[in-house]
Structure formats: structure tokens, C-alpha cells
Protein backbone atom coordinates (compact mmCIF):
# COMPACT_ATOMS: atom_id res chain seq x y z
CA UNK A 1 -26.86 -7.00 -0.82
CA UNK A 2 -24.98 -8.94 -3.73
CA UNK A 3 -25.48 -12.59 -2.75
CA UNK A 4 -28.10 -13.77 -0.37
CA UNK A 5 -25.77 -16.30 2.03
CA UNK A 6 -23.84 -12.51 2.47
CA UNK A 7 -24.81 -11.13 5.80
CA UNK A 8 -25.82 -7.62 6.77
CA UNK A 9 -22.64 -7.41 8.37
CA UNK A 10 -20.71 -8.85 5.56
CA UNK A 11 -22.20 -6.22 3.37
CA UNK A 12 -21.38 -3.75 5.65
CA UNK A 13 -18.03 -4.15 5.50
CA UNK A 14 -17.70 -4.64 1.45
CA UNK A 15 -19.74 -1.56 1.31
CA UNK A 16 -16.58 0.47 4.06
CA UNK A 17 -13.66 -1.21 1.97
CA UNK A 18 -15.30 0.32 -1.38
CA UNK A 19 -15.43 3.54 0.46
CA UNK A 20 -11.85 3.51 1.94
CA UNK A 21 -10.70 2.08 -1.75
CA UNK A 22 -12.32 5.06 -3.29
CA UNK A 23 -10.19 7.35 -0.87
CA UNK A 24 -6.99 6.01 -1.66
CA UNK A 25 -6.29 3.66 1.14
CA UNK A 26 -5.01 -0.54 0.51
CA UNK A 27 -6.73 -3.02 2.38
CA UNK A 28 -4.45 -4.71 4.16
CA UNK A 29 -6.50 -7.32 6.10
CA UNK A 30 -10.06 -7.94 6.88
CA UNK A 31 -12.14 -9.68 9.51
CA UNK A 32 -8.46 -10.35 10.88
CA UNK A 33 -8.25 -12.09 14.34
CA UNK A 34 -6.51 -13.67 17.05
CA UNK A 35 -6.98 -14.43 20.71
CA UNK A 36 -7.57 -10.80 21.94
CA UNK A 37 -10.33 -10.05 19.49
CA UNK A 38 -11.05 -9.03 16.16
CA UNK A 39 -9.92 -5.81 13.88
CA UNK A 40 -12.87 -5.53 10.62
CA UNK A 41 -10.55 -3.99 8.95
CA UNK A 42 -7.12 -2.97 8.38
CA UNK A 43 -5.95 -0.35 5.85
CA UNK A 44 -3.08 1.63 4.95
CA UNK A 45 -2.20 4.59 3.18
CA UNK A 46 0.65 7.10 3.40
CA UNK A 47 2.24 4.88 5.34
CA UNK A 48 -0.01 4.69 8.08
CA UNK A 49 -1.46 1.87 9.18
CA UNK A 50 -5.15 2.39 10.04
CA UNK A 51 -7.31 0.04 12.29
CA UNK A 52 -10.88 0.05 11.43
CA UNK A 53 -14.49 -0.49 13.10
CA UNK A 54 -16.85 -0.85 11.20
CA UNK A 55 -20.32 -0.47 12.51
CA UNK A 56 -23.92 -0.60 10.61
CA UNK A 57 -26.86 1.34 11.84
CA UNK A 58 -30.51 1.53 10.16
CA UNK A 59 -31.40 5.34 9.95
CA UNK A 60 -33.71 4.72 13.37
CA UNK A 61 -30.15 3.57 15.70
CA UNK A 62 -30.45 5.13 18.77
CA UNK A 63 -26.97 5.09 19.57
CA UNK A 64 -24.27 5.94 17.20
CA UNK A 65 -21.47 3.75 15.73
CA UNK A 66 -18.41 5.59 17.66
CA UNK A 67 -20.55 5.45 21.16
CA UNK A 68 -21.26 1.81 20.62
CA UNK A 69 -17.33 1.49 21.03
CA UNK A 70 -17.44 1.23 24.23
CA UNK A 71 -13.81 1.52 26.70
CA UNK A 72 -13.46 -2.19 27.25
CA UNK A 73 -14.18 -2.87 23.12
CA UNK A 74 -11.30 0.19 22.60
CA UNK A 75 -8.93 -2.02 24.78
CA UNK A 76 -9.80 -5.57 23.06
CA UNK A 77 -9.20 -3.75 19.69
CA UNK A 78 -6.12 -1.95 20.84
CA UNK A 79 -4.95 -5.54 22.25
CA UNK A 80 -5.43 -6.95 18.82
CA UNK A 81 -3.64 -4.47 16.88
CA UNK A 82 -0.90 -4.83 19.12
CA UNK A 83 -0.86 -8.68 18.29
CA UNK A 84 -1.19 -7.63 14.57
CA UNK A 85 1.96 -4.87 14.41
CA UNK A 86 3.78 -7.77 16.67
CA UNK A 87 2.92 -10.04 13.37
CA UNK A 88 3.76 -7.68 11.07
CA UNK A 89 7.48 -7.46 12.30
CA UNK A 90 7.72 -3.24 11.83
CA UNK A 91 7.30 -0.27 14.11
CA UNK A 92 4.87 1.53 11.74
CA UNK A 93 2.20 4.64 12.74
CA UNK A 94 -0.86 3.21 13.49
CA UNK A 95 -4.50 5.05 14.66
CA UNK A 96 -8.17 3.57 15.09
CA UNK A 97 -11.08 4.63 13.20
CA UNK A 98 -14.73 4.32 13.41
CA UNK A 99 -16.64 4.89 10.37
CA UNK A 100 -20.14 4.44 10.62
CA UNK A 101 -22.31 3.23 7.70
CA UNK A 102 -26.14 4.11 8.08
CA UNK A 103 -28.61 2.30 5.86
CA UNK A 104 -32.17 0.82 5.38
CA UNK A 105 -31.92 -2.42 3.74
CA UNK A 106 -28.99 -2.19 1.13
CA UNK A 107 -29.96 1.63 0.72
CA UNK A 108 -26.63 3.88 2.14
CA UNK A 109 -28.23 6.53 4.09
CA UNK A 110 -24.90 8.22 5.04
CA UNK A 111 -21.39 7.06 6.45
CA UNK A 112 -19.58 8.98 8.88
CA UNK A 113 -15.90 8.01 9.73
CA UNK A 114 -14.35 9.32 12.83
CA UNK A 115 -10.50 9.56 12.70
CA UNK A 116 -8.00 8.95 15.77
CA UNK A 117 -11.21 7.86 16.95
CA UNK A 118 -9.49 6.49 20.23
């Protein structure tokens, strides 16, 4: 991790707006909330506008990142975008990801990102 008041979680999602940088997408928002919940992430590219949740495993996680998102956090997160395209003021395309990031310590073991995810 680059500072040591970051959290795991913190790095976590530096680490997944790197990755989505490095593929092209803006960042649009992040850690963006209001009374519904909270999106990590919101990017955009091609026009889309892409709604992402991040989630950190260590390499031993017995459950994965997309099964952790469980039905009632898929409607809390749809809620929220809907508050956040309400915000934005345009009728845009919109989907929800999932992309996984799997690591020991601040070692990357693997990210997996599930598109249309719900």
C-alpha cells in the first residue's frame, strides 16, 4: 500500500481505477453516495456509463467477489445509480460490474471483472 493511514479497501480501489484507466475507461466518480447506498466506482467509456463493485479477496476467500453481491446489495446499488443518472440530468446506457481484485498483502494475485454482472 502507498501510505499507511490508506486502508486495504482504499488500496483496493486505487489499485481497480489503475486497471480500468489502463483499459481506456474515465473515472467519473468514486466512493460516490447518497441515501440509498454507495457506488465504488463509476466509469465511462464509449459512452457507457459503467457502475462498479469493487471487491478485495486474499487468495484463501472462500466466496468470490460477484457471489458476495448478494440480491438485496444488487438492489441498493441499482437504487443508487438510479439517484446518480437522476443527478446527472441524461438518459445515458448504463450496466454494473464486479471486478474482483485478489491479493496477499499489497501483492495482486489476479483480478477478475465480470461485465453486465447484474
Amino acid at each position: 500500500m502507498s501510505s499507511a493511514k490508506q486502508t486495504r479497501g482504499q488500496w483496493g480501489e486505487d489499485t481497480v481505477c489503475n486497471y480500468l484507466l489502463q483499459h481506456e475507461y474515465s473515472i467519473d466518480a468514486r466512493n460516490w453516495h447518497c441515501r440509498y447506498g454507495e457506488i465504488d466506482i463509476v466509469a465511462r467509456k464509449s459512452g457507457v456509463l459503467v457502475f462498479v463493485e469493487v471487491k478485495l479477496r486474499g487468495s484463501r476467500a472462500m466466496v468470490s467477489g460477484l457471489e458476495s453481491v448478494t440480491p438485496s446489495k444488487q438492489i441498493k446499488l441499482r437504487r443508487a445509480a438510479e439517484c446518480y443518472l437522476q443527478k446527472l440530468g441524461s438518459d445515458v446506457p448504463a450496466r454494473f460490474d464486479v471486478i474482483e481484485l485478489v491479493a496477499d498483502g499489497s501483492n495482486v494475485k489476479g483480478i477478475e471483472w465480470v461485465k453486465n454482472a447484474f
